[in-house]
N, C-alpha and C. Protein backbone atom coordinates (compact mmCIF):
# COMPACT_ATOMS: atom_id res chain seq x y z
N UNK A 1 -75.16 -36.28 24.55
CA UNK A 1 -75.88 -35.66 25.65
C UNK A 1 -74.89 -35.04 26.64
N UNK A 2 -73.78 -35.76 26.88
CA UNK A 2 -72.72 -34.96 27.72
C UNK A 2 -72.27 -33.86 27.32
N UNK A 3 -72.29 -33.67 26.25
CA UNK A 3 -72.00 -31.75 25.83
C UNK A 3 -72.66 -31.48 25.75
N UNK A 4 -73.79 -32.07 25.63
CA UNK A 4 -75.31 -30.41 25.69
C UNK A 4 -74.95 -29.69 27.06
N UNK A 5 -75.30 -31.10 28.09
CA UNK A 5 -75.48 -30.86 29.74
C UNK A 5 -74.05 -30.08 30.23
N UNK A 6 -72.60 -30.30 30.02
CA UNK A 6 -71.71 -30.47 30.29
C UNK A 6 -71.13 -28.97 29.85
N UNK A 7 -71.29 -28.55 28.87
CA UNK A 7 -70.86 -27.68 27.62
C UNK A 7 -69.41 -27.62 27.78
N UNK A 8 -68.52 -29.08 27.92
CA UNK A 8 -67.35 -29.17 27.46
C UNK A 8 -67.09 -29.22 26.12
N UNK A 9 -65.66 -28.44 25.58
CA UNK A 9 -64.97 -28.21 24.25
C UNK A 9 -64.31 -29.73 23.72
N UNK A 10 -64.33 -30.03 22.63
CA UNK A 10 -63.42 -30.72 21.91
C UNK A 10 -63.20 -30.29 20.43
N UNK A 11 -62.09 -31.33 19.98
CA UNK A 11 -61.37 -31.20 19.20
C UNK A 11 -62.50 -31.34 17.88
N UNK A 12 -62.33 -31.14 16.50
CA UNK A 12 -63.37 -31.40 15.39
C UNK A 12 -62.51 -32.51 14.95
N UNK A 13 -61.65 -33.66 14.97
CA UNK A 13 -61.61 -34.24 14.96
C UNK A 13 -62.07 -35.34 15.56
N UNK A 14 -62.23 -35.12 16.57
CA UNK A 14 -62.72 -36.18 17.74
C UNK A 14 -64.68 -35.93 17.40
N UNK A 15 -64.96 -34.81 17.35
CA UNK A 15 -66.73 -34.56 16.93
C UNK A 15 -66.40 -35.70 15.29
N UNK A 16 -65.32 -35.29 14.43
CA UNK A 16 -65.60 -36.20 13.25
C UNK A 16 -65.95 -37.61 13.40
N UNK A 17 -64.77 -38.20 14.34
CA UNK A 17 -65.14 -40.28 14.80
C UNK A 17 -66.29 -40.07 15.35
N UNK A 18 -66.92 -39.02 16.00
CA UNK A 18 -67.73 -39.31 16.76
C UNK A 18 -69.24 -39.03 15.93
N UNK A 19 -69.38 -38.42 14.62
CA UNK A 19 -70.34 -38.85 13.63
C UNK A 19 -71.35 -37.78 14.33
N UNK A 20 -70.47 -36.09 14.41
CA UNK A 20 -71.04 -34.68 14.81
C UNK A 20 -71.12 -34.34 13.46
N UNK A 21 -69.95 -34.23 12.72
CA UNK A 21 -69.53 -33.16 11.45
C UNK A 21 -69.48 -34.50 10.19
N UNK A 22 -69.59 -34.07 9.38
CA UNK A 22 -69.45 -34.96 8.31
C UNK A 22 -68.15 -34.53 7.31
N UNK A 23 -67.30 -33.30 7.72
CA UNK A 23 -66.24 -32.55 7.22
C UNK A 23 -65.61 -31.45 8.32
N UNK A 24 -64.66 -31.02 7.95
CA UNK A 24 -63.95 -29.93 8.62
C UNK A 24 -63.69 -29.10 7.33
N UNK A 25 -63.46 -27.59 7.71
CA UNK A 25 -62.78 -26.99 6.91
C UNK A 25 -61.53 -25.70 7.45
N UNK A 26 -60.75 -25.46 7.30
CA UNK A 26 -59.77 -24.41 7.87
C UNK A 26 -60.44 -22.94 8.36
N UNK A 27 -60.87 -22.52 7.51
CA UNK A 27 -61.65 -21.26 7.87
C UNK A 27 -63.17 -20.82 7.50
N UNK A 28 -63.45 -19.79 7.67
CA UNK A 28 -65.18 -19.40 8.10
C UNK A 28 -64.93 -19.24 6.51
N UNK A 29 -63.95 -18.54 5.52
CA UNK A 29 -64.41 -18.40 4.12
C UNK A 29 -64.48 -19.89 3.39
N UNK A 30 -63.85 -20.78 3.57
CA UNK A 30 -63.86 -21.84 2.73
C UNK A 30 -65.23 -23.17 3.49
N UNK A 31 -65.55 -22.59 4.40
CA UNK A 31 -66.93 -22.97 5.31
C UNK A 31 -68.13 -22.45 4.18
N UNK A 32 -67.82 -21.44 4.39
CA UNK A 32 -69.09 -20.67 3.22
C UNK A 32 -69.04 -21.00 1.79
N UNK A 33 -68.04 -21.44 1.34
CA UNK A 33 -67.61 -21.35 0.10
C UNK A 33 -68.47 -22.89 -0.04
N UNK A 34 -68.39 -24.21 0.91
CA UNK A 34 -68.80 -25.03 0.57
C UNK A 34 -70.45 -25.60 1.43
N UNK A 35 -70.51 -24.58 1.84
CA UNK A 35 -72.04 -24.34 1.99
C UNK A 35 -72.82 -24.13 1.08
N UNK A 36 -72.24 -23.30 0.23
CA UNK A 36 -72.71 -22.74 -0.94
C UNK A 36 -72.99 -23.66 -2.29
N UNK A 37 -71.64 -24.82 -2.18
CA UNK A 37 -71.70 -25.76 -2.95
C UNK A 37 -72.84 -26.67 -2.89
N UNK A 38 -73.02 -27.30 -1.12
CA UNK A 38 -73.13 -27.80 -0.78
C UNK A 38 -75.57 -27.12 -0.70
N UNK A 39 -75.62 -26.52 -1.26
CA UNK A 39 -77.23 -25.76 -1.04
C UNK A 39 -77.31 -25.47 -2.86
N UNK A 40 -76.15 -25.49 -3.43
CA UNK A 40 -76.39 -25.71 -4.95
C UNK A 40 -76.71 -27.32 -5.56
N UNK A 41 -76.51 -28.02 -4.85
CA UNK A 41 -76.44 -29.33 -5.56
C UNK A 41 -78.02 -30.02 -4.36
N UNK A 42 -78.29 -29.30 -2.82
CA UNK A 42 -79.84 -29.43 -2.86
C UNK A 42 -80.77 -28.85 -3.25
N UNK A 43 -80.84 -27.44 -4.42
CA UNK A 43 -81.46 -26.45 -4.99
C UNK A 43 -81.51 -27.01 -6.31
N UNK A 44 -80.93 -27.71 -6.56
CA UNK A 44 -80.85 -28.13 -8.37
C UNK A 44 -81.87 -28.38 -8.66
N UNK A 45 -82.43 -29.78 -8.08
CA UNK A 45 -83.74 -30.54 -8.43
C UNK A 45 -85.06 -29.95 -8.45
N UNK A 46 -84.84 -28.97 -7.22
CA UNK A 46 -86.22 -28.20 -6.86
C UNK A 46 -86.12 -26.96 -7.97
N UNK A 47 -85.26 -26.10 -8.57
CA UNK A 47 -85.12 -25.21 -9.45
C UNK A 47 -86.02 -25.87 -10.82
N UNK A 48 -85.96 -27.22 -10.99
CA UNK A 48 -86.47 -27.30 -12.19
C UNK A 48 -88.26 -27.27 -11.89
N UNK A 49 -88.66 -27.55 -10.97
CA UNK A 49 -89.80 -27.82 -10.57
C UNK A 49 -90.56 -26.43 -10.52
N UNK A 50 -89.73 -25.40 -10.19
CA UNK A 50 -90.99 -24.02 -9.82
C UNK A 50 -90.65 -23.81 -11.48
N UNK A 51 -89.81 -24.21 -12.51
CA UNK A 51 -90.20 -23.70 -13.80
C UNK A 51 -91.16 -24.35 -14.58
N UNK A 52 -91.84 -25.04 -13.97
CA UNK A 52 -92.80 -26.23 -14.56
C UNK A 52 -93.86 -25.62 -14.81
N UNK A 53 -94.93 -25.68 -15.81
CA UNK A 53 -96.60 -25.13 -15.99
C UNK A 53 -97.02 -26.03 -14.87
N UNK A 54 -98.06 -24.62 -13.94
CA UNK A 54 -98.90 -26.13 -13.41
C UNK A 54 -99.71 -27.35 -13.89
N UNK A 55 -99.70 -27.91 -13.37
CA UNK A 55 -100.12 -29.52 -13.55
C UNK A 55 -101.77 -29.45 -13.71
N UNK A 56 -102.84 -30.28 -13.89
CA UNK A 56 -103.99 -30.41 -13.59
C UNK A 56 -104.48 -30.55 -12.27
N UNK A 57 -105.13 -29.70 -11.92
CA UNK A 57 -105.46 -30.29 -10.50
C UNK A 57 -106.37 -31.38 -10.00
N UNK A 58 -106.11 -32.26 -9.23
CA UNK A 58 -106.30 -33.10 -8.52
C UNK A 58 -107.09 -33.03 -7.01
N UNK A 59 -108.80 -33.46 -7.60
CA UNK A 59 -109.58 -33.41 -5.85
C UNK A 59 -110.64 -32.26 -6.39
């Protein structure tokens, strides 16, 4: 709440102990690069699902 109100800077280390970021990365390309990873491995499960016949309906 003190940096919402405050809008003091810190370090991304200090946001890491403090359980902001769950990673750092050096730059905006290797940011994207594992965004990308990181929206492939929550897209997996759901990809198999829109290839499915629909189901019977229910109600």
């Amino acid at each position: 709440m003190r940096w919402i109100l405050t809008g003091e800077e810190f370090e991304a280390a200090y946001a890491h102990r403090l359980g902001l970021i769950q990673e750092g990365l050096a730059d905006g390309a290797s940011a994207l690069e594992r965004a990308q990873q990181i929206a492939r491995v929550i897209g997996r499960p759901c990809a198999s699902l829109s290839l499915r016949p629909p189901g019977p309906r229910v109600g």
